[in-house]
Each structure stands twice: as C-alpha cells, then as structure tokens.
C-alpha atoms as a PDB file:
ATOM      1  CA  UNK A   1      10.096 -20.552  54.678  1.00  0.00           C
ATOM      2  CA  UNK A   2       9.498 -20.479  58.366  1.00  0.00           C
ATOM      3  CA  UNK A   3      12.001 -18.179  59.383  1.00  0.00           C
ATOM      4  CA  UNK A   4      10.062 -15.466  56.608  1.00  0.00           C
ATOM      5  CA  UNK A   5       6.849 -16.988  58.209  1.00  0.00           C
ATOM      6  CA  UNK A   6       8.032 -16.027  61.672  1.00  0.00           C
ATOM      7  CA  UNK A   7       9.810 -12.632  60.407  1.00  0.00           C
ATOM      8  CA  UNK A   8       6.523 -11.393  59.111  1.00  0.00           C
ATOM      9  CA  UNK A   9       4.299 -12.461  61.845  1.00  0.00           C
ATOM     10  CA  UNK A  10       6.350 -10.753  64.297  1.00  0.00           C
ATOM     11  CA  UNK A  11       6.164  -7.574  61.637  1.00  0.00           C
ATOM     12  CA  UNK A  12       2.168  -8.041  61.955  1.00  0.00           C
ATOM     13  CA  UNK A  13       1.978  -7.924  65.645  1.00  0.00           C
ATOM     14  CA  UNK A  14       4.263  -5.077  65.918  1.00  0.00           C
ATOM     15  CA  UNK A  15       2.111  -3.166  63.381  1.00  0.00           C
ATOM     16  CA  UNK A  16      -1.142  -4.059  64.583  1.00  0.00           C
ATOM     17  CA  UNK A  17      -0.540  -3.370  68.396  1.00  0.00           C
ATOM     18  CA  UNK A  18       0.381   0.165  67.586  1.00  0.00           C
ATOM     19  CA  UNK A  19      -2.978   1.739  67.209  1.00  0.00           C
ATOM     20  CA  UNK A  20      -1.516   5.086  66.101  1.00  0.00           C
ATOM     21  CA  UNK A  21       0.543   4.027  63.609  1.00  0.00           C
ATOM     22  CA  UNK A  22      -2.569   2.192  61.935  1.00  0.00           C
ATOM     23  CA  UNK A  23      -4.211   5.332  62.352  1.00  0.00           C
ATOM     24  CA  UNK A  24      -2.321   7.918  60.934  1.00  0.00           C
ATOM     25  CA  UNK A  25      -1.468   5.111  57.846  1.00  0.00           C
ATOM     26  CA  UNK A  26      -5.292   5.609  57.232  1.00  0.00           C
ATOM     27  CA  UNK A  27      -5.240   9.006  57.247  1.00  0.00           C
ATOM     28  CA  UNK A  28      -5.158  10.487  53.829  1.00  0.00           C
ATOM     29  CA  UNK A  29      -7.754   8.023  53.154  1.00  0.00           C
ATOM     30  CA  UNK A  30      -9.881   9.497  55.842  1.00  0.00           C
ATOM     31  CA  UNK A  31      -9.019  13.917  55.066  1.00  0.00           C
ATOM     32  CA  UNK A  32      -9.795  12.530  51.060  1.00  0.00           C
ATOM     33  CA  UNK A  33     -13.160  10.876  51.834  1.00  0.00           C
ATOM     34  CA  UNK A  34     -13.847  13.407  54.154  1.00  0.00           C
ATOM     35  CA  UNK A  35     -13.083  16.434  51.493  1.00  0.00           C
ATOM     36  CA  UNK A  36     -15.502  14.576  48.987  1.00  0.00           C
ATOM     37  CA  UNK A  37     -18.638  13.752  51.463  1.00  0.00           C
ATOM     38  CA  UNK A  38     -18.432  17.603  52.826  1.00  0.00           C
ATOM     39  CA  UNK A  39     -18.090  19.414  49.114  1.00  0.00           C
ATOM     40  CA  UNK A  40     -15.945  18.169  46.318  1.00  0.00           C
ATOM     41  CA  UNK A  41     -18.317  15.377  46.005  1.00  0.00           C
ATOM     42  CA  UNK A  42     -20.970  18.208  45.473  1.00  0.00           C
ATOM     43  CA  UNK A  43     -19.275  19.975  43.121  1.00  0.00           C
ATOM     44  CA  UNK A  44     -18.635  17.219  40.998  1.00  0.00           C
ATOM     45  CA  UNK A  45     -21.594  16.275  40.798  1.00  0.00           C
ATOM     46  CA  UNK A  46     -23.384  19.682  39.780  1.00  0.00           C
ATOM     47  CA  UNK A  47     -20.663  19.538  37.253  1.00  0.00           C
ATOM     48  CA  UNK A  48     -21.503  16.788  35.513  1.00  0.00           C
ATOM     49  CA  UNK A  49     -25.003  17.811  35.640  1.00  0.00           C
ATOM     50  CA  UNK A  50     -24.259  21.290  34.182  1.00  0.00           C
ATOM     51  CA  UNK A  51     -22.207  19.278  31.145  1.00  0.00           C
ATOM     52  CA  UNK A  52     -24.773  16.359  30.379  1.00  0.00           C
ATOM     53  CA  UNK A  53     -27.745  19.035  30.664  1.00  0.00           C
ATOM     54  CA  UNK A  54     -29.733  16.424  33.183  1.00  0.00           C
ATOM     55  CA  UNK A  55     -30.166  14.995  36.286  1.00  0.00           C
ATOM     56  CA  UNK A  56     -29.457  11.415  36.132  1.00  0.00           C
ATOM     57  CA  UNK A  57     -29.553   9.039  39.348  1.00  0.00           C
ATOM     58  CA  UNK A  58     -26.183   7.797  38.173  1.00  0.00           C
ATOM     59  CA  UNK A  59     -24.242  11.094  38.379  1.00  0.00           C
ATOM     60  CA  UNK A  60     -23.713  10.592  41.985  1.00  0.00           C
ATOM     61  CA  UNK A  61     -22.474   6.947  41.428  1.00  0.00           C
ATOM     62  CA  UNK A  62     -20.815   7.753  38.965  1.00  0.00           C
ATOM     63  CA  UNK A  63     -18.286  10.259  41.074  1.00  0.00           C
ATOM     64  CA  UNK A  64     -17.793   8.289  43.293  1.00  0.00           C
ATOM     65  CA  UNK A  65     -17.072   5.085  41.160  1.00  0.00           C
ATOM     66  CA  UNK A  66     -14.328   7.685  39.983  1.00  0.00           C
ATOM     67  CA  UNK A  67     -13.303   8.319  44.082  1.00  0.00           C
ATOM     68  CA  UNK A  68     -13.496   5.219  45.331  1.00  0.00           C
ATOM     69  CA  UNK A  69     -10.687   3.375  43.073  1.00  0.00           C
ATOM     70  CA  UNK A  70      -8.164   6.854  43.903  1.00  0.00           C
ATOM     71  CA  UNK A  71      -8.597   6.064  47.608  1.00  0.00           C
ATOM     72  CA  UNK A  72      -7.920   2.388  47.099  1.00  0.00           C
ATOM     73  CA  UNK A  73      -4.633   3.950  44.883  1.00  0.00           C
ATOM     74  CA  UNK A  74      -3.897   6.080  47.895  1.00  0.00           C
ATOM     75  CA  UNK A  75      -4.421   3.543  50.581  1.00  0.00           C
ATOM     76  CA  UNK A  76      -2.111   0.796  48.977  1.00  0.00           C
ATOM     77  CA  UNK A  77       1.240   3.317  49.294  1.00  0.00           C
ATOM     78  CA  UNK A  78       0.321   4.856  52.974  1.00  0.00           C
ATOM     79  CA  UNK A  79      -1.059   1.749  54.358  1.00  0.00           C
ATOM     80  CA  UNK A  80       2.684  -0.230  53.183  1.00  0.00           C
ATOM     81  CA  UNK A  81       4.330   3.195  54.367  1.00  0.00           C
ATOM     82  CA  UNK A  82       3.180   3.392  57.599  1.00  0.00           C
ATOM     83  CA  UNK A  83       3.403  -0.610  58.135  1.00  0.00           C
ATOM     84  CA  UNK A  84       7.380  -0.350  57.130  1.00  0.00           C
ATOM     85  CA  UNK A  85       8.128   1.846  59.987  1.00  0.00           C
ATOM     86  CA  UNK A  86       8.995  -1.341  61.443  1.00  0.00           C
ATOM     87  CA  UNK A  87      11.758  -1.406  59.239  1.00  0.00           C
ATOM     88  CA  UNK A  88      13.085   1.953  60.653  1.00  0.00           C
ATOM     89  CA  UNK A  89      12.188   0.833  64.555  1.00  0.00           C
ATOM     90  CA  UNK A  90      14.989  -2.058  63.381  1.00  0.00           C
ATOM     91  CA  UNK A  91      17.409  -0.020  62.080  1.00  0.00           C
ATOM     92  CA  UNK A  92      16.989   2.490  65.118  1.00  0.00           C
ATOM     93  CA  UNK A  93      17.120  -0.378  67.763  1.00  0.00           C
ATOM     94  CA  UNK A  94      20.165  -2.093  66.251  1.00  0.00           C
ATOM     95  CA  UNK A  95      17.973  -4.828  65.548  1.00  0.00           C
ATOM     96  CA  UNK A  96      18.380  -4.644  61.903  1.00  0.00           C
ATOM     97  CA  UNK A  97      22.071  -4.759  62.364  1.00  0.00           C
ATOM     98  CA  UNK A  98      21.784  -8.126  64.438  1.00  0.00           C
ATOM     99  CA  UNK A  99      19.200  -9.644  61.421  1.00  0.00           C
ATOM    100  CA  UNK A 100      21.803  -8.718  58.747  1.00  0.00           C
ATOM    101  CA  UNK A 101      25.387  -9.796  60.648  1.00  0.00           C
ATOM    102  CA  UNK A 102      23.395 -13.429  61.153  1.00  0.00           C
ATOM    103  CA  UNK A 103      22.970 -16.574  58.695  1.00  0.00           C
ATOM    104  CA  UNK A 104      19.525 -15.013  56.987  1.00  0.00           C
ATOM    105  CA  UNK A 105      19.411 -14.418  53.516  1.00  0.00           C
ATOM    106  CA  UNK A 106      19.089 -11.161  52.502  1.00  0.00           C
ATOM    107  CA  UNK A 107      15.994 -12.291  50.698  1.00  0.00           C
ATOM    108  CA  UNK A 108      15.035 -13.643  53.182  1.00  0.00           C
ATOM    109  CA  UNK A 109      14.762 -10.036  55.362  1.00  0.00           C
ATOM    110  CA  UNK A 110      13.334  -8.612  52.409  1.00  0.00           C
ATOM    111  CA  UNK A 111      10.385 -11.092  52.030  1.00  0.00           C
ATOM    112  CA  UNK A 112       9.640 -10.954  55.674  1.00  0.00           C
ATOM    113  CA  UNK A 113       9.332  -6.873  55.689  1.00  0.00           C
ATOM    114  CA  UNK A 114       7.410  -7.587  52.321  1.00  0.00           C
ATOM    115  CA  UNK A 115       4.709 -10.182  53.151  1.00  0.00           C
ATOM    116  CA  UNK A 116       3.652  -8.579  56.672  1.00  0.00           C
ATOM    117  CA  UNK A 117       3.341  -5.145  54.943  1.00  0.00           C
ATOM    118  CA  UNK A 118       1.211  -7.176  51.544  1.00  0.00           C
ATOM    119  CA  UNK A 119      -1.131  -8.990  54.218  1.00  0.00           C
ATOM    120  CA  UNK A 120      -2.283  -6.043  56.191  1.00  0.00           C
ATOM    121  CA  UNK A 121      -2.213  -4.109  53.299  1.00  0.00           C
ATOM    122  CA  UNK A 122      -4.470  -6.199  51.213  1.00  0.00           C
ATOM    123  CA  UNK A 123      -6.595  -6.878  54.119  1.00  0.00           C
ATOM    124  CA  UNK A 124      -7.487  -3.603  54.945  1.00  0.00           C
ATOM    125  CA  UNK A 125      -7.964  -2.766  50.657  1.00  0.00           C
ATOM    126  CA  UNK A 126     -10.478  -5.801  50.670  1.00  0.00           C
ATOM    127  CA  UNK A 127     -12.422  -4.290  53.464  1.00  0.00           C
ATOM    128  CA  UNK A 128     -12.267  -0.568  50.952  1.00  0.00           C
ATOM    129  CA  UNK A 129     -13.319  -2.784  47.737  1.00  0.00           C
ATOM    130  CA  UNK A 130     -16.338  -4.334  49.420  1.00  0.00           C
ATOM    131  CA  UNK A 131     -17.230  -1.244  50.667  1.00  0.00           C
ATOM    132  CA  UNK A 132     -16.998   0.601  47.773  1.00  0.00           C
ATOM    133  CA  UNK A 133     -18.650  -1.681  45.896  1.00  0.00           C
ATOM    134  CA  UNK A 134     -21.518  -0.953  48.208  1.00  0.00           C
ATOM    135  CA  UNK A 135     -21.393   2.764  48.321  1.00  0.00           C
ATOM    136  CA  UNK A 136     -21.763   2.885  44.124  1.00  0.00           C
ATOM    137  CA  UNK A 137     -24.929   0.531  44.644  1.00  0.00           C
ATOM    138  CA  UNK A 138     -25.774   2.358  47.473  1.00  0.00           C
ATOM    139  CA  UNK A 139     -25.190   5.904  45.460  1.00  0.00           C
ATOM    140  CA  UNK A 140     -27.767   4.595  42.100  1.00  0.00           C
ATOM    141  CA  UNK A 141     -24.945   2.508  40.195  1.00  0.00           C
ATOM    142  CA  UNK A 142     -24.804  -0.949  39.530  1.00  0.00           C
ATOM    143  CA  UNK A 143     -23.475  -3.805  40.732  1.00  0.00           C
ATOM    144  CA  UNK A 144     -20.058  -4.721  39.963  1.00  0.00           C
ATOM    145  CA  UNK A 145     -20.058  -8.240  37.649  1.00  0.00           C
ATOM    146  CA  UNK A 146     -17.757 -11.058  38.481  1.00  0.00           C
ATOM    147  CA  UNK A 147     -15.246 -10.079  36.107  1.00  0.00           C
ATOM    148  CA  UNK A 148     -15.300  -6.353  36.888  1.00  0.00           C
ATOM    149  CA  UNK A 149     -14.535  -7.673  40.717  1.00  0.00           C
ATOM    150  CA  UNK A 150     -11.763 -10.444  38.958  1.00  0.00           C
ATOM    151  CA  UNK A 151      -9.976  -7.387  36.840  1.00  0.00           C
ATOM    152  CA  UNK A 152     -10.517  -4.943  39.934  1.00  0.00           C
ATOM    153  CA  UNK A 153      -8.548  -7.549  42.450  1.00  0.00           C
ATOM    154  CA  UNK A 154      -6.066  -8.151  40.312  1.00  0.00           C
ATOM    155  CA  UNK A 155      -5.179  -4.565  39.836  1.00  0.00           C
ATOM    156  CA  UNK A 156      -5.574  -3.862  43.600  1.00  0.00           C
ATOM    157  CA  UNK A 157      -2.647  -6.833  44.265  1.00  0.00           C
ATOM    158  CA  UNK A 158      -0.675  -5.641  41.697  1.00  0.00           C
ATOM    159  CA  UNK A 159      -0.798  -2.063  43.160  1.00  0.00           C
ATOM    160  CA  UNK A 160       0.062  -3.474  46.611  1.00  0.00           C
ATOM    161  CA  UNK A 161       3.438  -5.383  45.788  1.00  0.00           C
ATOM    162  CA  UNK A 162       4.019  -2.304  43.906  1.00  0.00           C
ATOM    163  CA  UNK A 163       3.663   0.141  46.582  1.00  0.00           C
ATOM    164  CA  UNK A 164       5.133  -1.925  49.456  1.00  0.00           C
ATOM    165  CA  UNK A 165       8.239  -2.887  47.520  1.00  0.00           C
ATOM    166  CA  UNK A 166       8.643   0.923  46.951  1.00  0.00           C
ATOM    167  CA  UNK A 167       8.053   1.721  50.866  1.00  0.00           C
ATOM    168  CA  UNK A 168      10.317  -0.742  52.033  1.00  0.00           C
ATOM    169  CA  UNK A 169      13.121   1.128  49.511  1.00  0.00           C
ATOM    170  CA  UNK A 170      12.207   4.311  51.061  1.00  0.00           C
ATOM    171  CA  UNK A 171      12.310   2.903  54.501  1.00  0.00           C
ATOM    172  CA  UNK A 172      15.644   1.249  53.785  1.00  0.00           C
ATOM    173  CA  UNK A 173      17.361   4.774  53.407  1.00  0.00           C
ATOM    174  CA  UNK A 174      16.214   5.895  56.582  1.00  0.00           C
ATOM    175  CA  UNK A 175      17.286   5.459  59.912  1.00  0.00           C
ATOM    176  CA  UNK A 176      15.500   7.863  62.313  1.00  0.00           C
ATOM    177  CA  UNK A 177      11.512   7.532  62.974  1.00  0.00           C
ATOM    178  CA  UNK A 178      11.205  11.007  63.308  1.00  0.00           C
ATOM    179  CA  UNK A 179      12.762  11.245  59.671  1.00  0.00           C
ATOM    180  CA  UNK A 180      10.401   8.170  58.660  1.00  0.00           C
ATOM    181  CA  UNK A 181       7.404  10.330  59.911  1.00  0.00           C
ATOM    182  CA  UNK A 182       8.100  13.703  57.739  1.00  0.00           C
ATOM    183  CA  UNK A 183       8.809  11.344  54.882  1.00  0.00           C
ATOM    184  CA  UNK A 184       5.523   9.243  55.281  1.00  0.00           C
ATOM    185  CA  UNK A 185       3.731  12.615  55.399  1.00  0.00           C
ATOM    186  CA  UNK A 186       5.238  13.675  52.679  1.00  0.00           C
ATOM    187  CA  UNK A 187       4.765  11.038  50.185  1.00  0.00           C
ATOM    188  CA  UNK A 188       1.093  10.091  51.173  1.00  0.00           C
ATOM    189  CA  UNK A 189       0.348  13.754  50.434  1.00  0.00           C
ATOM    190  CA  UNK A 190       2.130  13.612  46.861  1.00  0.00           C
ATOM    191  CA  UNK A 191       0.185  11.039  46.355  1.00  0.00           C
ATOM    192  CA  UNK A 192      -2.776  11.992  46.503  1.00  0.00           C
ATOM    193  CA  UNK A 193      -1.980  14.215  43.934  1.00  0.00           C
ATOM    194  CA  UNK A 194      -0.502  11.816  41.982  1.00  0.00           C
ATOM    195  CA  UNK A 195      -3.663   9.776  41.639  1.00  0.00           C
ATOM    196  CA  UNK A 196      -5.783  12.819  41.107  1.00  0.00           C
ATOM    197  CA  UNK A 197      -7.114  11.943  44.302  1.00  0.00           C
ATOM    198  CA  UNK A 198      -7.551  15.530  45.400  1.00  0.00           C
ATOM    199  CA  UNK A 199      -7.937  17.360  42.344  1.00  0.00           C
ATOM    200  CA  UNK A 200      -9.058  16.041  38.771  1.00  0.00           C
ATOM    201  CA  UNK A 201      -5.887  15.396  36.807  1.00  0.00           C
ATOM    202  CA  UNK A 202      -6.866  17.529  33.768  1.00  0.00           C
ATOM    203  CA  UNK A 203      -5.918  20.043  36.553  1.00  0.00           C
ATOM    204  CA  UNK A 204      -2.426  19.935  36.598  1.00  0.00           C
ATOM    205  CA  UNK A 205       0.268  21.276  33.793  1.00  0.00           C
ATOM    206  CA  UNK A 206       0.433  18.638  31.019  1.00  0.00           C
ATOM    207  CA  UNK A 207       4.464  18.636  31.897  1.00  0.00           C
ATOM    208  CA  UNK A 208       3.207  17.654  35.326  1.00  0.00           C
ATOM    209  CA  UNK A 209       1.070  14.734  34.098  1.00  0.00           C
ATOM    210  CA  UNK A 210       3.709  13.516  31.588  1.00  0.00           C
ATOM    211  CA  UNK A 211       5.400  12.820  34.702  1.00  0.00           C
ATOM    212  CA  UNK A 212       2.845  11.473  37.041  1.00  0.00           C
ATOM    213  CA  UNK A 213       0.620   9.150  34.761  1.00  0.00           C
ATOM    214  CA  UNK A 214       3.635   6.848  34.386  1.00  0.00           C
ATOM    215  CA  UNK A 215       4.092   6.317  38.080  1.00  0.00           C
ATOM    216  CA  UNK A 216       2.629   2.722  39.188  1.00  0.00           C
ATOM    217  CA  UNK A 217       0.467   3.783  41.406  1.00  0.00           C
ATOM    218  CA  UNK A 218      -1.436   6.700  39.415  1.00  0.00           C
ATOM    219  CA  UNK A 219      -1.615   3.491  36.690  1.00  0.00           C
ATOM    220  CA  UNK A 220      -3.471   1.685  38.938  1.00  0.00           C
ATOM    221  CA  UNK A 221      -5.756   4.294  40.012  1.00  0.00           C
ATOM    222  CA  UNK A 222      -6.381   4.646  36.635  1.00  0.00           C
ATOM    223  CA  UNK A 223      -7.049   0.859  35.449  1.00  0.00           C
ATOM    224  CA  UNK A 224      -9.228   0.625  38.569  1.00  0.00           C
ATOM    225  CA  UNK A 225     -11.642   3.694  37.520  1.00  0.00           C
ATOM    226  CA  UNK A 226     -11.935   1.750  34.019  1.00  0.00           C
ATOM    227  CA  UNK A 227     -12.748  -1.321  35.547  1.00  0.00           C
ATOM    228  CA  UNK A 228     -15.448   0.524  37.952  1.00  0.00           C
ATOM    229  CA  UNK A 229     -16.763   3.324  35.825  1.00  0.00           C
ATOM    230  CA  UNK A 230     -17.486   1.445  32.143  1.00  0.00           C
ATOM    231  CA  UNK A 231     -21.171   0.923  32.745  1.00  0.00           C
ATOM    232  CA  UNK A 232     -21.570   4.302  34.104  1.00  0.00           C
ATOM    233  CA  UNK A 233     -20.022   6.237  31.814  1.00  0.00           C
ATOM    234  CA  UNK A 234     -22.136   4.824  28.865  1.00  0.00           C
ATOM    235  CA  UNK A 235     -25.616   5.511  31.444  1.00  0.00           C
ATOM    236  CA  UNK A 236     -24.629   8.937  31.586  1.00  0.00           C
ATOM    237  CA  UNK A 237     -23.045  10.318  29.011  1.00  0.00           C
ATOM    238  CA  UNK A 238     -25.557   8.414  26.692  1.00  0.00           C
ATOM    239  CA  UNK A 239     -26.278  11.632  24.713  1.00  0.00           C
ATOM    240  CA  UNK A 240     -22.896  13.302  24.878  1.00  0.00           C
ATOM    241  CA  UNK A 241     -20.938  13.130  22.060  1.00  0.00           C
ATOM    242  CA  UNK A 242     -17.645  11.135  21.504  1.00  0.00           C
ATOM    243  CA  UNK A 243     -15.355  14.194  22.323  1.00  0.00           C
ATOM    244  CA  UNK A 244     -17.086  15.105  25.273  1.00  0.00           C
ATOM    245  CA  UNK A 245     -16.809  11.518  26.679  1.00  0.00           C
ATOM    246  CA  UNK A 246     -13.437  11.903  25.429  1.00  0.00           C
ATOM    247  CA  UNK A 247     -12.338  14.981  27.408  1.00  0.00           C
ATOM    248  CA  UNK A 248     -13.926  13.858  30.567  1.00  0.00           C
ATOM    249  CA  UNK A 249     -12.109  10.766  30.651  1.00  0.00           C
ATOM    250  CA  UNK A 250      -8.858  12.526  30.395  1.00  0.00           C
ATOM    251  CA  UNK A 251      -9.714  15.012  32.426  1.00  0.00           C
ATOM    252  CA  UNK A 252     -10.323  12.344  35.498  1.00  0.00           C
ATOM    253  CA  UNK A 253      -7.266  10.613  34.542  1.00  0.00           C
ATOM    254  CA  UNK A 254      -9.580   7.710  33.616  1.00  0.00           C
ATOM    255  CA  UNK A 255      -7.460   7.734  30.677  1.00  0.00           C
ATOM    256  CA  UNK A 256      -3.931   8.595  30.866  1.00  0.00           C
ATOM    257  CA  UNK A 257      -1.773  10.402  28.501  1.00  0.00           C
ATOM    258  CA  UNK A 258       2.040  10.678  28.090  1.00  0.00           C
ATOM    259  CA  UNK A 259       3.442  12.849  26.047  1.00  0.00           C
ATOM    260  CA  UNK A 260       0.266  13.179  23.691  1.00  0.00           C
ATOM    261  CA  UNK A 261      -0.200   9.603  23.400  1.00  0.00           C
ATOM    262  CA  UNK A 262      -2.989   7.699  25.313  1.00  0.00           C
ATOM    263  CA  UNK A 263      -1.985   4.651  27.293  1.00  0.00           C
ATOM    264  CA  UNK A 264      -3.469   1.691  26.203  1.00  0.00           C
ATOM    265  CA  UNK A 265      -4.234  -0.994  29.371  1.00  0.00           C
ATOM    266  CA  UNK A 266      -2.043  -3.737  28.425  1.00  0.00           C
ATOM    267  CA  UNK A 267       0.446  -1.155  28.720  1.00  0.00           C
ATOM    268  CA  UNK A 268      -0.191   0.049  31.798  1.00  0.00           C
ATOM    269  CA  UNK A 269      -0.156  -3.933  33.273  1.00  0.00           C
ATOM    270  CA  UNK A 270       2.985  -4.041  31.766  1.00  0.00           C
ATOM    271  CA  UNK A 271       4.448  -0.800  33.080  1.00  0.00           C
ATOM    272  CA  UNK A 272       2.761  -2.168  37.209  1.00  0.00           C
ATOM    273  CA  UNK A 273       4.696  -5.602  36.405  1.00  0.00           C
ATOM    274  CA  UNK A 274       7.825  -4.144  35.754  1.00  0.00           C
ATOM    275  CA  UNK A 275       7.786  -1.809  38.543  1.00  0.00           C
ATOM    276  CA  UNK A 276       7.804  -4.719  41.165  1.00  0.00           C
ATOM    277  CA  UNK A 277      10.567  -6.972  39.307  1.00  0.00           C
ATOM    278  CA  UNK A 278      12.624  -3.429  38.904  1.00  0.00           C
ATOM    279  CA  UNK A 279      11.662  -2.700  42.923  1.00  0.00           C
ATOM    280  CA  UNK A 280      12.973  -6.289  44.035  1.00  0.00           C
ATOM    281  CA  UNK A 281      16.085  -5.573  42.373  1.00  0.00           C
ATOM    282  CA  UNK A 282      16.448  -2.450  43.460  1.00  0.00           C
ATOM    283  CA  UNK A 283      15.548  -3.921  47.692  1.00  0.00           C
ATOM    284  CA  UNK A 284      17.727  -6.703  47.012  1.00  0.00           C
ATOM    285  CA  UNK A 285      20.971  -4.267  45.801  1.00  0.00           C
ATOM    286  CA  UNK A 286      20.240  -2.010  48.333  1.00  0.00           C
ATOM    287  CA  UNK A 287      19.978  -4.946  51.242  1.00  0.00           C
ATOM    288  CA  UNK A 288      23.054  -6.433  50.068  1.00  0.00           C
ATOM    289  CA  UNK A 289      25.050  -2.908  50.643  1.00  0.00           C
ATOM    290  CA  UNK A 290      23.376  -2.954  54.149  1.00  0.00           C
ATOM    291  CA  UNK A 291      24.905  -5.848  54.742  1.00  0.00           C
ATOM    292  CA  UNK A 292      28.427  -4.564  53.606  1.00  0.00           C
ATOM    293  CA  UNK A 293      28.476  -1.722  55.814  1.00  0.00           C
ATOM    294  CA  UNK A 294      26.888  -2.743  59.063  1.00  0.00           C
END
C-alpha cells in the first residue's frame, strides 16, 4: 500500500504543478458554462416558458438544475483525461518502461495512475456540486435534501472511477503527448455531446441516441438530472399534462431510451457498476501486455 500511496502522490504533484494542463482539463467545462450564461441558457428558458404558457421563478432553476449535473458528467472524463497525461509523460520518458521491468505489481501501477487521477478528480467535482447546489438556490429552486445530496454523491463517484478507468485505457495506447493532446480534445468534445451537454438530446437521430444513452457517462448525467430536477419538474410543469412532462424529459435526456425502451435507474447503476469492473479488466489485460513487450 505505500508504494501505490507514494505512486499516486507523486502523480498529484506532477498534475497539480502544471497549471496548463489543469487548465485546459477544465476547459469544456468552462466554453459549456460559458455557451449557457451568454444564450443557450436564454433560450431555454423562453422555451419552457413558451410550452408551460407562464412565467414561473423556477424555469430558470430549473435549466440549470438540468446544466449543472451535464457539466459535472463532462468534468469527470476531461478532468481524469487531462490528469492521465502523466501516464503518457511515462511512457514518453522511458519511465514507464523502468516501473514495469521492476518488482511492482501491475496492479499496483494501475492503482497508483487510478487513485491520483480519482482524488483530484473528485476534489475538483465536490467544489462543482457545492456550487451548483448554490447556483439552483441562487437561480429560484430549492435546496437539495440530504438524500438528494447522498444519491447525487454517489452517482458523481461512480461516474469518476468510471471515467478515469476509461482515460487511463485510452492513455495506455498512447505514447506521444502531442497524440495524447488531439485525443483529449477529441473525446472531451464528444462528450459533451454525449451528455447532451451542448445540445438537448432529443436533438440527435434516435440511431445516434441508441448508441450514446448506454455509454456510462451519458448514464450518469442522466441519473444526476433525476436526482436534481424531481422537485422542479413537478413546480413547473404542475399544469402540463403527463405527455408533455413525458416528452420533455426525453427530450433532455432526463430519461433515457434505448431502442424504444426507457431505462429504468436500477438499470442504469447497474450498467455504471459494470463499466468499472469491465474497465479494470480491460487496464489490467492491457498492463500485463505492456509488460510483455517492453
């Protein structure tokens, strides 16, 4: 355990002394946030106002209740992205070679890339959730309850592992930092679209969504808007009927659909817990084979 322990730290101090890398892992977050303060936001809400026929002091919450979570989504995959460029600095310094010719466990690697990228990640999601929690007061909604917050954490944790076991697959295939960097671009804007985080996923070809609403991380972004936006929903689409509630709710990718068929949210936990055992094996095969050829 203290060879992991001292692994990771060094991973941390690495990460954290290179303030570009922290910024540009941040940056969809900030071009998404952005995009919704300057207009989407807006639009949204005149939307919503158009299709509930009033103007209700929870409209604005209740957008971005739907925002905030995606942004969370988002952050989890380019925050563990950008934090396993370590892993590529390794492999392009020889270092990696060194770590896997010498007596560690290959689990032992693995869980050392994997806990420095889970602490800052979950670190720097805290510091989102609080503040998002604020913003929907701040914005006319309500305060989230002790359970919403339970459910909300537990999703964001699951998401993390997730996410980081995924980066540290991609990062595993990839031995040049310029390469790293056109990848990390690449997949932290596909995910955005992925969690509907730029456009509404009602948007996109249903062949499209069959595809994306079984990914972990656009299940996530989805259990997290439930978790947030029950108590709004109910405020403001009081006087809607069922199928307009309905529509909206897929439409947002609130609810998710695959193949017709809406997924239920014991399903979706299952389908987030499965993704990190099928990750780890996936790391540990692909470690092993690094091992073999280095």
């Amino acid at each position: 355990m203290k060879i992991i322990y001292a692994l990771s730290l060094r991973n941390l101090r690495l990460f954290v002394r290179d303030k570009a890398l922290v910024f540009f892992s941040l940056l969809s977050v900030i071009i998404i946030l952005g995009l919704y303060v300057l207009f989407l936001g807006e639009i949204q809400i005149n939307n919503i106002k158009q299709s509930v026929g009033m103007d209700l002091p929870e409209i604005d919450a209740l957008v971005y209740a739907w925002m905030l979570p995606g942004l969370i989504a988002v952050s989890s995959v380019t925050l563990s992205l950008g934090n396993m460029g370590r892993l590529v600095d390794d492999a392009k310094d020889e270092n990696l070679n060194d770590f896997l010719v010498s007596p560690l466990k290959r689990y032992q690697l693995i869980l050392s890339y994997f806990f420095s990228s889970v602490v800052i990640t979950s670190v720097i999601s805290l510091f989102m959730f609080i503040l998002s929690i604020v913003i929907v007061k701040v914005k006319g909604g309500p305060w989230l309850t002790a359970d919403q917050i339970i459910q909300s954490l537990g999703i964001i944790i699951l998401l993390i592992m997730s996410s980081t076991l995924l980066s540290l697959y991609i990062a595993s295939w990839t031995n040049s930092p310029n390469t790293y960097g056109v990848v990390n671009t690449m997949v932290g804007t596909f995910i955005g679209f992925v969690t509907g985080a730029y456009m509404p996923m009602g948007i996109m070809p249903v062949f499209v969504q069959n595809m994306f609403n079984i990914l972990p991380v656009s299940v996530g972004a989805s259990l997290l808007r439930q978790t947030y936006l029950k108590p709004i929903l109910d405020k403001v689409f009081a006087q809607a009927p069922i199928e307009m509630v309905n529509e909206y709710r897929y439409f947002q990718g609130i609810d998710l659909k695959v193949f017709g068929h809406i997924l239920e949210p014991n399903f979706m936990l299952i389908v987030m817990i499965v993704s990190i055992g099928l990750l780890f094996v996936l790391n540990f095969i692909r470690f092993n084979r690094l091992s073999k050829h280095s």
